[in-house]
PDB file of N, CA and C in Angstrom:
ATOM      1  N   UNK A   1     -18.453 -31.699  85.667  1.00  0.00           N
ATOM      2  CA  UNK A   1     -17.109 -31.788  85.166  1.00  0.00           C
ATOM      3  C   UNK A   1     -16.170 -31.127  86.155  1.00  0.00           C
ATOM      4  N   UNK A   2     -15.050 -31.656  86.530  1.00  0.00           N
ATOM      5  CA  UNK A   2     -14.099 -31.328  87.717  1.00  0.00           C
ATOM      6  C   UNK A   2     -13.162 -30.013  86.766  1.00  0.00           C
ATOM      7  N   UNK A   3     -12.777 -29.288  87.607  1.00  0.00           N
ATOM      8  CA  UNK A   3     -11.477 -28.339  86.900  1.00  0.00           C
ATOM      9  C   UNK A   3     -10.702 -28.737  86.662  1.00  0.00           C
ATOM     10  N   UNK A   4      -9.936 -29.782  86.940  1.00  0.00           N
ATOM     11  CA  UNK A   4      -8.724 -30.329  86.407  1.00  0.00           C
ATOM     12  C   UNK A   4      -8.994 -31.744  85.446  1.00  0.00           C
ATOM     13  N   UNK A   5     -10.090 -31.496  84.490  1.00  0.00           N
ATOM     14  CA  UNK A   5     -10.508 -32.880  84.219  1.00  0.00           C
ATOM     15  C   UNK A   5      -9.763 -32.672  82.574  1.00  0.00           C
ATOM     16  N   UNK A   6      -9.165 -33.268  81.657  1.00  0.00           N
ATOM     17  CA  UNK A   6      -8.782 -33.802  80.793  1.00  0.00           C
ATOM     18  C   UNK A   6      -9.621 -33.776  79.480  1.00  0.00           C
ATOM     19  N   UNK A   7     -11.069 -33.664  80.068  1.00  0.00           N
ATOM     20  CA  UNK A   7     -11.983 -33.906  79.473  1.00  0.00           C
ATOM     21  C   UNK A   7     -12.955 -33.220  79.212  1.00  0.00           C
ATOM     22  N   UNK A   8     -13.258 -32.029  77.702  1.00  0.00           N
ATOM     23  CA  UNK A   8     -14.663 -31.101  78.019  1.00  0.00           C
ATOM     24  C   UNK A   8     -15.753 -31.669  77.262  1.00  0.00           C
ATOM     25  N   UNK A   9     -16.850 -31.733  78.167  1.00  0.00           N
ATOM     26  CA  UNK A   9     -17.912 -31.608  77.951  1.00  0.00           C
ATOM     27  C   UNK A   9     -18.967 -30.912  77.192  1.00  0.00           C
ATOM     28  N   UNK A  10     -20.053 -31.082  76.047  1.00  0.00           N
ATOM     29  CA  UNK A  10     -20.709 -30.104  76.086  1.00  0.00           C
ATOM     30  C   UNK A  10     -21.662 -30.424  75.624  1.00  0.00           C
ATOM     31  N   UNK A  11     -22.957 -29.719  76.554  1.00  0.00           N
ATOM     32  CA  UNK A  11     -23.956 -30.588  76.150  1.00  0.00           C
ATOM     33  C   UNK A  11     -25.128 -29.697  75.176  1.00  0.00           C
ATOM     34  N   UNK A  12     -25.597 -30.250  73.589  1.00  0.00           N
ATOM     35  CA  UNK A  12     -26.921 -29.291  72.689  1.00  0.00           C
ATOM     36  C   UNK A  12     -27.859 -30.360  73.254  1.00  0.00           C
ATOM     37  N   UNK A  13     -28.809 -29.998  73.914  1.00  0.00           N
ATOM     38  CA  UNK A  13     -30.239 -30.742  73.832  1.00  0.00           C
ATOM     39  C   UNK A  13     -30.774 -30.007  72.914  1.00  0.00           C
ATOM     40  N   UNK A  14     -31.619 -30.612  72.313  1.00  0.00           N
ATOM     41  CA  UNK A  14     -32.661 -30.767  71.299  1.00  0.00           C
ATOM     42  C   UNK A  14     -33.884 -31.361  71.743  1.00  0.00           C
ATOM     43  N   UNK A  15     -34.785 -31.295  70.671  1.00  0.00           N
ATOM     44  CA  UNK A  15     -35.784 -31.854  71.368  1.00  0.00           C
ATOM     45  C   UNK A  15     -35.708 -33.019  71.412  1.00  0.00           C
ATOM     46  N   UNK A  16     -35.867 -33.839  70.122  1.00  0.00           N
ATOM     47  CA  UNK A  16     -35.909 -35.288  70.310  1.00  0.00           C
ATOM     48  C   UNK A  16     -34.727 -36.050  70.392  1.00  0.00           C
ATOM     49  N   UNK A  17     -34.497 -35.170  69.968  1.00  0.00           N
ATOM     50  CA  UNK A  17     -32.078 -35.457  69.271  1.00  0.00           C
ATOM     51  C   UNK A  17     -31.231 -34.967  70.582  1.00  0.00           C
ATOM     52  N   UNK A  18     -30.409 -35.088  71.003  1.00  0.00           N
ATOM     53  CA  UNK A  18     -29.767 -34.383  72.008  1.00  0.00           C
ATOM     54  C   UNK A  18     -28.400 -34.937  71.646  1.00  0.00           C
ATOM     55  N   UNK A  19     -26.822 -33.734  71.511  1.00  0.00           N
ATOM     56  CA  UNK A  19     -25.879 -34.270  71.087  1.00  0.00           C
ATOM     57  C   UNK A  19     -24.714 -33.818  72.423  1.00  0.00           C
ATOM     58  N   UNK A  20     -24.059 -34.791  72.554  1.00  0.00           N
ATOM     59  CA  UNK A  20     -23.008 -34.991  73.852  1.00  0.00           C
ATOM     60  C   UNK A  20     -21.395 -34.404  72.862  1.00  0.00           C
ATOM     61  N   UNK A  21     -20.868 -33.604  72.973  1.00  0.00           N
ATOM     62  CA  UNK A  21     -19.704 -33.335  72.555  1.00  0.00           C
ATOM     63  C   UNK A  21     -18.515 -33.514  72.957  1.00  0.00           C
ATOM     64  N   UNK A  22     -17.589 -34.512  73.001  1.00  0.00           N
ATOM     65  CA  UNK A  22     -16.381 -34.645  73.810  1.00  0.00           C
ATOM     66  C   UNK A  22     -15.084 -34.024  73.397  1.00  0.00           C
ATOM     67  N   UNK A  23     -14.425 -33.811  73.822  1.00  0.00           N
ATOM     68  CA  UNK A  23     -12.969 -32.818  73.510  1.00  0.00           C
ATOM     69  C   UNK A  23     -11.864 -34.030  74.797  1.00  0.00           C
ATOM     70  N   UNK A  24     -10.958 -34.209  73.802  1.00  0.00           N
ATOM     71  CA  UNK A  24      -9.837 -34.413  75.059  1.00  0.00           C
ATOM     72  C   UNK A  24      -9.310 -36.028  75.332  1.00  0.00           C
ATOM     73  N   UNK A  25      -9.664 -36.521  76.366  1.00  0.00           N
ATOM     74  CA  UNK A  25      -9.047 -37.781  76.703  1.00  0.00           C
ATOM     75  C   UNK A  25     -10.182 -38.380  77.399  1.00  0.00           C
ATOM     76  N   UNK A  26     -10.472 -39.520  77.037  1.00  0.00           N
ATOM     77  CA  UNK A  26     -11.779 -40.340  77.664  1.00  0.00           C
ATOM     78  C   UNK A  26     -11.210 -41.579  78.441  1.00  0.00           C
ATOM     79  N   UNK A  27     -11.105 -41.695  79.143  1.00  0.00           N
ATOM     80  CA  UNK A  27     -10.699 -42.782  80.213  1.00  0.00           C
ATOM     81  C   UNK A  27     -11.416 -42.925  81.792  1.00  0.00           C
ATOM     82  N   UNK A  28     -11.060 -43.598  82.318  1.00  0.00           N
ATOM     83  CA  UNK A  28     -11.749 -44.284  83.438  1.00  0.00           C
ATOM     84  C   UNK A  28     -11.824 -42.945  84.686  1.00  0.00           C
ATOM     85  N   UNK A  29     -10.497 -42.120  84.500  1.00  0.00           N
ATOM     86  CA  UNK A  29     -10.694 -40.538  85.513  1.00  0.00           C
ATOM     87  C   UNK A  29     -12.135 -39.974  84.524  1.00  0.00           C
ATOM     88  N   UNK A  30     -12.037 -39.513  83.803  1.00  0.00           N
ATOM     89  CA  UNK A  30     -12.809 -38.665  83.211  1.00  0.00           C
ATOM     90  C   UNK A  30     -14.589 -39.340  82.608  1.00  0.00           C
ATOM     91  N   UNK A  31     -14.845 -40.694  82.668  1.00  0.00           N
ATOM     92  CA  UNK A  31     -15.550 -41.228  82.399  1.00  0.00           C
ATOM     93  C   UNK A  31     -16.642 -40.533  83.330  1.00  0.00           C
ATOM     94  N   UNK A  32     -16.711 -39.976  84.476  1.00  0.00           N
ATOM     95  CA  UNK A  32     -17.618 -39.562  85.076  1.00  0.00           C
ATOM     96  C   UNK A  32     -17.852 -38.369  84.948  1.00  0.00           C
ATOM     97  N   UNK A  33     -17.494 -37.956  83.793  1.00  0.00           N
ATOM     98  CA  UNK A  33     -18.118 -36.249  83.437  1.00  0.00           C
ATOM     99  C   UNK A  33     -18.805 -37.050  82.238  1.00  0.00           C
ATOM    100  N   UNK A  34     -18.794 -37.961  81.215  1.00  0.00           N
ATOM    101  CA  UNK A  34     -19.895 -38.802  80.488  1.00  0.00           C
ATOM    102  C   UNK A  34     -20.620 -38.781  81.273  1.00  0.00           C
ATOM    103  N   UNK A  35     -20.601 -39.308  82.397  1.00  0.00           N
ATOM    104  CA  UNK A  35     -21.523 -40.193  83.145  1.00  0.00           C
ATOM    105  C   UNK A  35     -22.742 -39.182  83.177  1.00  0.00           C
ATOM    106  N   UNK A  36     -22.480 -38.172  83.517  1.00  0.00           N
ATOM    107  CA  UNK A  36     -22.953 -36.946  83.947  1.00  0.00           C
ATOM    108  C   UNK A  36     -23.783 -36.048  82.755  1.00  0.00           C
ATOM    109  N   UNK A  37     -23.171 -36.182  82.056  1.00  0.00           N
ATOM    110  CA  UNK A  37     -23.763 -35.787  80.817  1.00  0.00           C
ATOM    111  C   UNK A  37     -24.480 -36.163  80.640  1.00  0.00           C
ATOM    112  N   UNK A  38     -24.192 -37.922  80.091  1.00  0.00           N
ATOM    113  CA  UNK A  38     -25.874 -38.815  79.826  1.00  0.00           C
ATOM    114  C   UNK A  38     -27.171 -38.680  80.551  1.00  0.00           C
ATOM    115  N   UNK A  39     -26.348 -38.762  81.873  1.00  0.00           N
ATOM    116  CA  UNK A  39     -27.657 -37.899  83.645  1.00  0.00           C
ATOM    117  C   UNK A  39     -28.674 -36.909  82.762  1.00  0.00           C
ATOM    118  N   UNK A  40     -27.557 -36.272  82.271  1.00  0.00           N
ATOM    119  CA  UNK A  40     -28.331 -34.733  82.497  1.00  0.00           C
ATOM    120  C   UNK A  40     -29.375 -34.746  81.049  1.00  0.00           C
ATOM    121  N   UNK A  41     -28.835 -35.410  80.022  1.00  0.00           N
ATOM    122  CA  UNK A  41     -30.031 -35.994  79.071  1.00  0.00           C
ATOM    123  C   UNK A  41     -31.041 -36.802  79.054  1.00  0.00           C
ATOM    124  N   UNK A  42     -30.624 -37.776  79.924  1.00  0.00           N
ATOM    125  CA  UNK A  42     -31.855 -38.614  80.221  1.00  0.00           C
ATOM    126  C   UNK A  42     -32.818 -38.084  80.937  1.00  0.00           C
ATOM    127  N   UNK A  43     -32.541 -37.266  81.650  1.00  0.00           N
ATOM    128  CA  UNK A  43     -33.722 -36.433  82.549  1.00  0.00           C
ATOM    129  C   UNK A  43     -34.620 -35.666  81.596  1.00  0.00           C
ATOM    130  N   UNK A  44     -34.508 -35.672  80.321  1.00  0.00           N
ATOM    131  CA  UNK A  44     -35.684 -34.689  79.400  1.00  0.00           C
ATOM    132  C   UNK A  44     -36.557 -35.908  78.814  1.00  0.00           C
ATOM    133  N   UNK A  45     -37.612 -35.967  79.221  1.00  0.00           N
ATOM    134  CA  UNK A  45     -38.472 -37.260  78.643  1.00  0.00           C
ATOM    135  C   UNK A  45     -38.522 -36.866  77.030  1.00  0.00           C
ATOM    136  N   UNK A  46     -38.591 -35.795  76.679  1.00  0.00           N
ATOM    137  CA  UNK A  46     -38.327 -35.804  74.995  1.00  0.00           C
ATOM    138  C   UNK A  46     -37.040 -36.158  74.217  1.00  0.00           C
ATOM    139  N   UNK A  47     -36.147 -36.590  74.945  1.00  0.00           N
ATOM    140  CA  UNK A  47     -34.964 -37.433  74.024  1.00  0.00           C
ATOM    141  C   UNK A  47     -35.357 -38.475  73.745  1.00  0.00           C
ATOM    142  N   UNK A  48     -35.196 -38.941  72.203  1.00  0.00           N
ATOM    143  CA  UNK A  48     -35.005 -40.070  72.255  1.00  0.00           C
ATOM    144  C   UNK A  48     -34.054 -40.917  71.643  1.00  0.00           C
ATOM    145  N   UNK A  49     -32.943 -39.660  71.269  1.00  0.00           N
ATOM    146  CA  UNK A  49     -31.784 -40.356  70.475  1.00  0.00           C
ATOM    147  C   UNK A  49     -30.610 -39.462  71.126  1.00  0.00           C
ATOM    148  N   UNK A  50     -29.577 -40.163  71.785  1.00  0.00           N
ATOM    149  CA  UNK A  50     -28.052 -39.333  71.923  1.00  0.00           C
ATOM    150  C   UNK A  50     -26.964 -39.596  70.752  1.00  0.00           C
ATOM    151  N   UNK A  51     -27.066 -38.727  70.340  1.00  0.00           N
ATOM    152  CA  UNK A  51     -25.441 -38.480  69.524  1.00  0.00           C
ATOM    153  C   UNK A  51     -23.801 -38.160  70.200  1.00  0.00           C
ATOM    154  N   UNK A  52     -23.393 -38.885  70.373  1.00  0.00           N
ATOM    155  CA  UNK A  52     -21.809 -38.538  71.258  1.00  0.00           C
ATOM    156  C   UNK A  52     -21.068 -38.078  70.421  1.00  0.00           C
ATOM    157  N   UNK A  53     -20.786 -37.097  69.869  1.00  0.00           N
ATOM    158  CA  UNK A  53     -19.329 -36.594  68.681  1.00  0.00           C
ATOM    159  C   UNK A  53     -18.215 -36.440  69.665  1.00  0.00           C
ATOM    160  N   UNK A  54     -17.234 -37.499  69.006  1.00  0.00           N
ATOM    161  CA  UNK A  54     -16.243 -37.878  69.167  1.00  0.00           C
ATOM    162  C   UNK A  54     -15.360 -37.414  68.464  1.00  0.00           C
ATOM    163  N   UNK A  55     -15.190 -36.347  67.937  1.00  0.00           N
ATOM    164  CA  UNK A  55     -14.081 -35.968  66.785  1.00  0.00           C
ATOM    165  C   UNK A  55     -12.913 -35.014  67.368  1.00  0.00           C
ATOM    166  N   UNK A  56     -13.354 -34.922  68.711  1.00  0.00           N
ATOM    167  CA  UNK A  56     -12.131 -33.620  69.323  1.00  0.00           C
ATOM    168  C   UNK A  56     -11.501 -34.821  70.346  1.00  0.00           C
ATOM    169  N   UNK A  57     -12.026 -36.505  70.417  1.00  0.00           N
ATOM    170  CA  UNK A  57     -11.516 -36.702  71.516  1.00  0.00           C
ATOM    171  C   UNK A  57     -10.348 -37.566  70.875  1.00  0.00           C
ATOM    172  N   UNK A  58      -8.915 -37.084  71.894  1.00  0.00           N
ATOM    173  CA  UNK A  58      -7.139 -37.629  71.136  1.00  0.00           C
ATOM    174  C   UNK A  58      -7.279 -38.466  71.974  1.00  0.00           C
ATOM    175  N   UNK A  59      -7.958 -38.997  72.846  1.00  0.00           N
ATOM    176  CA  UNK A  59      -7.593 -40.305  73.419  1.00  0.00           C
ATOM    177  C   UNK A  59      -8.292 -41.241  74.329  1.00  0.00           C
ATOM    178  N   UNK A  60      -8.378 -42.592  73.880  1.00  0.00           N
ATOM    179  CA  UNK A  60      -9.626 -43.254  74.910  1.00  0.00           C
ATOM    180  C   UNK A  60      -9.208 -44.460  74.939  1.00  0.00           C
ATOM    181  N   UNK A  61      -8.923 -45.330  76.103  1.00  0.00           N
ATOM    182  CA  UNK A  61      -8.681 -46.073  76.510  1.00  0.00           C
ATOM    183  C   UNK A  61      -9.733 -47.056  77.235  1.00  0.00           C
ATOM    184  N   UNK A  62      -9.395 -48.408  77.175  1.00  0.00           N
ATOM    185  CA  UNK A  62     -10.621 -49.250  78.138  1.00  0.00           C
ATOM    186  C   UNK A  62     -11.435 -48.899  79.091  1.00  0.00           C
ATOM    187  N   UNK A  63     -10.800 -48.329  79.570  1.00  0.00           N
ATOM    188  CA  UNK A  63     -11.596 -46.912  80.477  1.00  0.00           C
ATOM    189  C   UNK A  63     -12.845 -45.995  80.058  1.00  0.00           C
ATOM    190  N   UNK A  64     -12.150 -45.755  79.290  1.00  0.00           N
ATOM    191  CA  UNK A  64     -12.949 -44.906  78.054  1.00  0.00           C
ATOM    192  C   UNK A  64     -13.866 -45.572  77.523  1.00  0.00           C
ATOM    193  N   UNK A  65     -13.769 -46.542  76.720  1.00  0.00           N
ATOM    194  CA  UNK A  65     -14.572 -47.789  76.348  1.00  0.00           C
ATOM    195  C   UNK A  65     -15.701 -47.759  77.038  1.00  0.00           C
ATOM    196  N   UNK A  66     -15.487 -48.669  78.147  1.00  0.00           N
ATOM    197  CA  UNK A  66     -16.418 -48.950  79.424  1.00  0.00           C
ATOM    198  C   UNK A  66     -17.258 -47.919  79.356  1.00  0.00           C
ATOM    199  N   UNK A  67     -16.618 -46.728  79.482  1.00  0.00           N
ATOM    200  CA  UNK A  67     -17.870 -45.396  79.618  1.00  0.00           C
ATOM    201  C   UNK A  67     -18.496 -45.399  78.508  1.00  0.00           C
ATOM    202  N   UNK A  68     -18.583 -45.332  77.195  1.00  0.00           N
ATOM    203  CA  UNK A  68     -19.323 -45.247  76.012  1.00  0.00           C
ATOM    204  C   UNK A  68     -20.208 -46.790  76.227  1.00  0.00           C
ATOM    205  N   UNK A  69     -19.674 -47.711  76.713  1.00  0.00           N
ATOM    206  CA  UNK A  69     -20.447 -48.553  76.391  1.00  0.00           C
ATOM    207  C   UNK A  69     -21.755 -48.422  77.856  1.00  0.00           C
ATOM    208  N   UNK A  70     -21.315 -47.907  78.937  1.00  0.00           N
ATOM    209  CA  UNK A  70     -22.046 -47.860  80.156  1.00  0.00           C
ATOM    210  C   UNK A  70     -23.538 -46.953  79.930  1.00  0.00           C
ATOM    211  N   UNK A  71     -22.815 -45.823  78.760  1.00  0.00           N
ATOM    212  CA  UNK A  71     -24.125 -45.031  78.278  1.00  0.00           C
ATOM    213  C   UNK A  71     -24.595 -45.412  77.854  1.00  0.00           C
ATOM    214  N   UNK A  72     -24.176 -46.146  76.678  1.00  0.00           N
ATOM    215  CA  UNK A  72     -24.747 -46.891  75.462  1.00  0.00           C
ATOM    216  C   UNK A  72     -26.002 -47.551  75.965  1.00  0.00           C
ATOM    217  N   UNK A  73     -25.840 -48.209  77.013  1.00  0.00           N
ATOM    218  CA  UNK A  73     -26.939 -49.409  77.866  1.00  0.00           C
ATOM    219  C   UNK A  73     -27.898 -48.741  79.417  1.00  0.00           C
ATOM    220  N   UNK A  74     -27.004 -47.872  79.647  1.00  0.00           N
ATOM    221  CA  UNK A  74     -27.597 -47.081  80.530  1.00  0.00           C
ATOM    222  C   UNK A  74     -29.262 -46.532  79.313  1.00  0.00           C
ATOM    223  N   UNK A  75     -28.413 -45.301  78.498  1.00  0.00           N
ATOM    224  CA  UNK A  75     -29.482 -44.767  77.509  1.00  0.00           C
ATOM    225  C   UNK A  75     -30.720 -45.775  77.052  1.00  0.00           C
ATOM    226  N   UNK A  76     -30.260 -47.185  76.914  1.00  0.00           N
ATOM    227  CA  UNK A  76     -30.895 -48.214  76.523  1.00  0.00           C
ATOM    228  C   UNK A  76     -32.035 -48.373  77.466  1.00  0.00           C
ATOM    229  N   UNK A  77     -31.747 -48.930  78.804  1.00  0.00           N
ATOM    230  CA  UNK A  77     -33.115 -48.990  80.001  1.00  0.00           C
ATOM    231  C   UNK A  77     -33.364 -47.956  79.523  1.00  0.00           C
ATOM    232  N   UNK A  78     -33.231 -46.675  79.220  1.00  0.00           N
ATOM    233  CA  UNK A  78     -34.579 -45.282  79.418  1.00  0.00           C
ATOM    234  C   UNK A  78     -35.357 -45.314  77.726  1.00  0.00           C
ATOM    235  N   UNK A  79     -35.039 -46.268  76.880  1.00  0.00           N
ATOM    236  CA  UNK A  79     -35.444 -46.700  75.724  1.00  0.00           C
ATOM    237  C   UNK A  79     -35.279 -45.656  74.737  1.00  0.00           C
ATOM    238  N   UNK A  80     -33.178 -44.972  74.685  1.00  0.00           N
ATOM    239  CA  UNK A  80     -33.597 -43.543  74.188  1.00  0.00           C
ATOM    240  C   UNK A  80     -31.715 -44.956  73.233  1.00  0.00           C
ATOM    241  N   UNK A  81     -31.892 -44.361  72.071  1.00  0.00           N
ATOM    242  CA  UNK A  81     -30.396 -45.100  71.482  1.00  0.00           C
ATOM    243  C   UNK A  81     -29.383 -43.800  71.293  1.00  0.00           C
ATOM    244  N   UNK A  82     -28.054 -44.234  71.702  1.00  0.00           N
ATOM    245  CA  UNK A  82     -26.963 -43.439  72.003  1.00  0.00           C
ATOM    246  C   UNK A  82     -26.088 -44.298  71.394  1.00  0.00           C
ATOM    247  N   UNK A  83     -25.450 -42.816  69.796  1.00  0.00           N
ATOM    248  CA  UNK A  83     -24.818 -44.080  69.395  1.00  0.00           C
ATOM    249  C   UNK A  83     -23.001 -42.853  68.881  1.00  0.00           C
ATOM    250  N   UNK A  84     -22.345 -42.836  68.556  1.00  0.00           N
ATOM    251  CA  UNK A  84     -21.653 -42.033  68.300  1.00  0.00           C
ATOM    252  C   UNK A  84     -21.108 -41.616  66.772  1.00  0.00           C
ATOM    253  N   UNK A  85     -20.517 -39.724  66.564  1.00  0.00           N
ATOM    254  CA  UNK A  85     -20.778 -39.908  65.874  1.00  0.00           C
ATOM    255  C   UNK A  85     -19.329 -39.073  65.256  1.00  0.00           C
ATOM    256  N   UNK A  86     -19.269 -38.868  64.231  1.00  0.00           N
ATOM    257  CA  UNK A  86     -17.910 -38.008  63.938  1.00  0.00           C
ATOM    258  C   UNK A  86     -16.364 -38.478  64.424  1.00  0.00           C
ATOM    259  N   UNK A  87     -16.625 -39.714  64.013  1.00  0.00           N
ATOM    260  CA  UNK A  87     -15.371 -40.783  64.423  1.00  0.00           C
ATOM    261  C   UNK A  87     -14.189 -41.049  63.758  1.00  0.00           C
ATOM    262  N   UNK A  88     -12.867 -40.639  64.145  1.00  0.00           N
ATOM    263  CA  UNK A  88     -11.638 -39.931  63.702  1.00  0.00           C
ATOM    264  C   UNK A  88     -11.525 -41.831  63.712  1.00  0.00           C
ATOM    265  N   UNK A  89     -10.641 -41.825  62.383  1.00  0.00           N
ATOM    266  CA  UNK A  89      -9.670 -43.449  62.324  1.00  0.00           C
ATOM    267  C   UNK A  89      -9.227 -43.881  63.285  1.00  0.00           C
ATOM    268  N   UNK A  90      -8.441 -42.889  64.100  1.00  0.00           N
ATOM    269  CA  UNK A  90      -7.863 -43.841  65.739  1.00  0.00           C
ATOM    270  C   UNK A  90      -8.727 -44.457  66.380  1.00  0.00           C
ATOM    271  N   UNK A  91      -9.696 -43.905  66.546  1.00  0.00           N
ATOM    272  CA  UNK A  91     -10.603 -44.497  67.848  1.00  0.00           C
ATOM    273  C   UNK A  91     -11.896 -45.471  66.856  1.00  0.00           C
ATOM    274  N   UNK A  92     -11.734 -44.803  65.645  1.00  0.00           N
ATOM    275  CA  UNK A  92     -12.287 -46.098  64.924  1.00  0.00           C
ATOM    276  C   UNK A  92     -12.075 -47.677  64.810  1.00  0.00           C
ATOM    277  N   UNK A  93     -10.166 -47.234  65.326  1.00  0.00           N
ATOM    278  CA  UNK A  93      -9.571 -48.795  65.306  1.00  0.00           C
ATOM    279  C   UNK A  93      -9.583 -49.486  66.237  1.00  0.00           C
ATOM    280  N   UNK A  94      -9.324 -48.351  67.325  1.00  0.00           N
ATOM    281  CA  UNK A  94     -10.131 -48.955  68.960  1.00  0.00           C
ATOM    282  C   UNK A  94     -11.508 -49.673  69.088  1.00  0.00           C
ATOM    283  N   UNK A  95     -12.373 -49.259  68.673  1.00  0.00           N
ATOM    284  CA  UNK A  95     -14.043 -49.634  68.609  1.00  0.00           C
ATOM    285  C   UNK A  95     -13.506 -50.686  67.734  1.00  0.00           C
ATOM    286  N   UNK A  96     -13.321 -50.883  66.530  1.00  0.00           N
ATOM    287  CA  UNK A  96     -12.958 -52.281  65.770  1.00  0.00           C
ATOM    288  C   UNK A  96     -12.620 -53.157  66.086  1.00  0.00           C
ATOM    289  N   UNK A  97     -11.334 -53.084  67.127  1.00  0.00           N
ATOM    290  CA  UNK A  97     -10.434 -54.081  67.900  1.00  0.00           C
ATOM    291  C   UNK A  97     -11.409 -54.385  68.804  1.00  0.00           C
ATOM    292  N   UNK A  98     -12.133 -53.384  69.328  1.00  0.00           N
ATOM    293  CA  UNK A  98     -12.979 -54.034  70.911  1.00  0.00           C
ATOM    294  C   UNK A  98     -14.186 -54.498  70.315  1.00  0.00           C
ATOM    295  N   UNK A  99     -14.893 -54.923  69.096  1.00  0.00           N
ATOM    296  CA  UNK A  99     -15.768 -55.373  68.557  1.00  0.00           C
ATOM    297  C   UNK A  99     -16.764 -54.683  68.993  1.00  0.00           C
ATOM    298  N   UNK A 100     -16.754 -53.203  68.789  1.00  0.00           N
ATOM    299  CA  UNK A 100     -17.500 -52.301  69.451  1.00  0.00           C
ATOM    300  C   UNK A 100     -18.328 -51.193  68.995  1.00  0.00           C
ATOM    301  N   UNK A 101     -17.723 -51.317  67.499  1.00  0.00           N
ATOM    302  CA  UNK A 101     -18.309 -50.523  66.145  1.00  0.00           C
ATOM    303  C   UNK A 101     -19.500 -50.428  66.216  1.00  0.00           C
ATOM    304  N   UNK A 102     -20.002 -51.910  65.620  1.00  0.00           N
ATOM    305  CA  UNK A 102     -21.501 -52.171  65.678  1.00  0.00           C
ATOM    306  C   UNK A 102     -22.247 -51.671  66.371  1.00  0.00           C
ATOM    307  N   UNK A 103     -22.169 -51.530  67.457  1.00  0.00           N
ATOM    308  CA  UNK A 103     -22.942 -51.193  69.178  1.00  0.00           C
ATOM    309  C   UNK A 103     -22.996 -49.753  69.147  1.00  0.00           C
ATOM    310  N   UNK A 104     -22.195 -49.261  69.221  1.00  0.00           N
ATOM    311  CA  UNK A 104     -21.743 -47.634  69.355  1.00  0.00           C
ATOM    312  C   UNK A 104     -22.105 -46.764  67.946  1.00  0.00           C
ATOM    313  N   UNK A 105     -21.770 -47.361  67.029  1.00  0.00           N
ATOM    314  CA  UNK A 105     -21.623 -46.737  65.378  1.00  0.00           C
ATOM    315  C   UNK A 105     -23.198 -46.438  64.619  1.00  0.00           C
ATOM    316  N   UNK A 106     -23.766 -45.762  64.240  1.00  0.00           N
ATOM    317  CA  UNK A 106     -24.855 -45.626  63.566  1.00  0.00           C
ATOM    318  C   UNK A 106     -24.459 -46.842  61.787  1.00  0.00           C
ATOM    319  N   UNK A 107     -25.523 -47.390  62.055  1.00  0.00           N
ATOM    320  CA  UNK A 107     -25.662 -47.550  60.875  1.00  0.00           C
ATOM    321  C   UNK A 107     -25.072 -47.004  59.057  1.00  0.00           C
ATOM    322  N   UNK A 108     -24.368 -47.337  58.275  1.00  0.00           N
ATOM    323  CA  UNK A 108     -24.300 -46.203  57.280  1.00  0.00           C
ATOM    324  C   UNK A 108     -25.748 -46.238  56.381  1.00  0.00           C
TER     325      UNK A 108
END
């Protein structure tokens, strides 16, 4: 994560569970501190599920998008599902509009 990034990071591994915490603004600058994150989870062969909580993040754009969905499928080749979780109405309507719910959203 850069010092001037928009965007905090934070990562709980667990054993099998591992949860990605975002704070801030998710877009196409900041998409590569995700990027980085997911890195740094996929490297524990005992994950096999990422949780992204999304509830601190005020803003995400196509940019943003792209990155949730890049993990989403990235996580996928390492056969681990990354799905998000603690999802505020705004960005609920974003994922809705981008037909993106499904993909990203756990199951209820």
């Amino acid at each position: 994560m850069s010092g001037l990034s928009r965007l905090t990071v934070l990562v709980l591994d667990g054993r099998s569970t591992a949860q990605i915490l975002l704070a801030g603004e998710l877009d196409q600058a900041t998409a590569v501190d995700l990027d980085t994150a997911v890195s740094l989870v996929l490297a524990d062969p005992q994950v096999q599920h990422i949780e992204v909580d999304v509830a601190l993040v005020e803003f995400c754009d196509t940019g943003g998008l792209s990155a949730l969905m890049a993990a989403a499928l990235r996580a996928a080749d390492e056969h681990v599902l990354l799905n998000l979780v603690q999802i505020r109405l705004p960005l609920q309507r974003v994922l809705d509009a981008a037909k993106l719910g499904g993909l990203l959203c756990p199951p209820d």
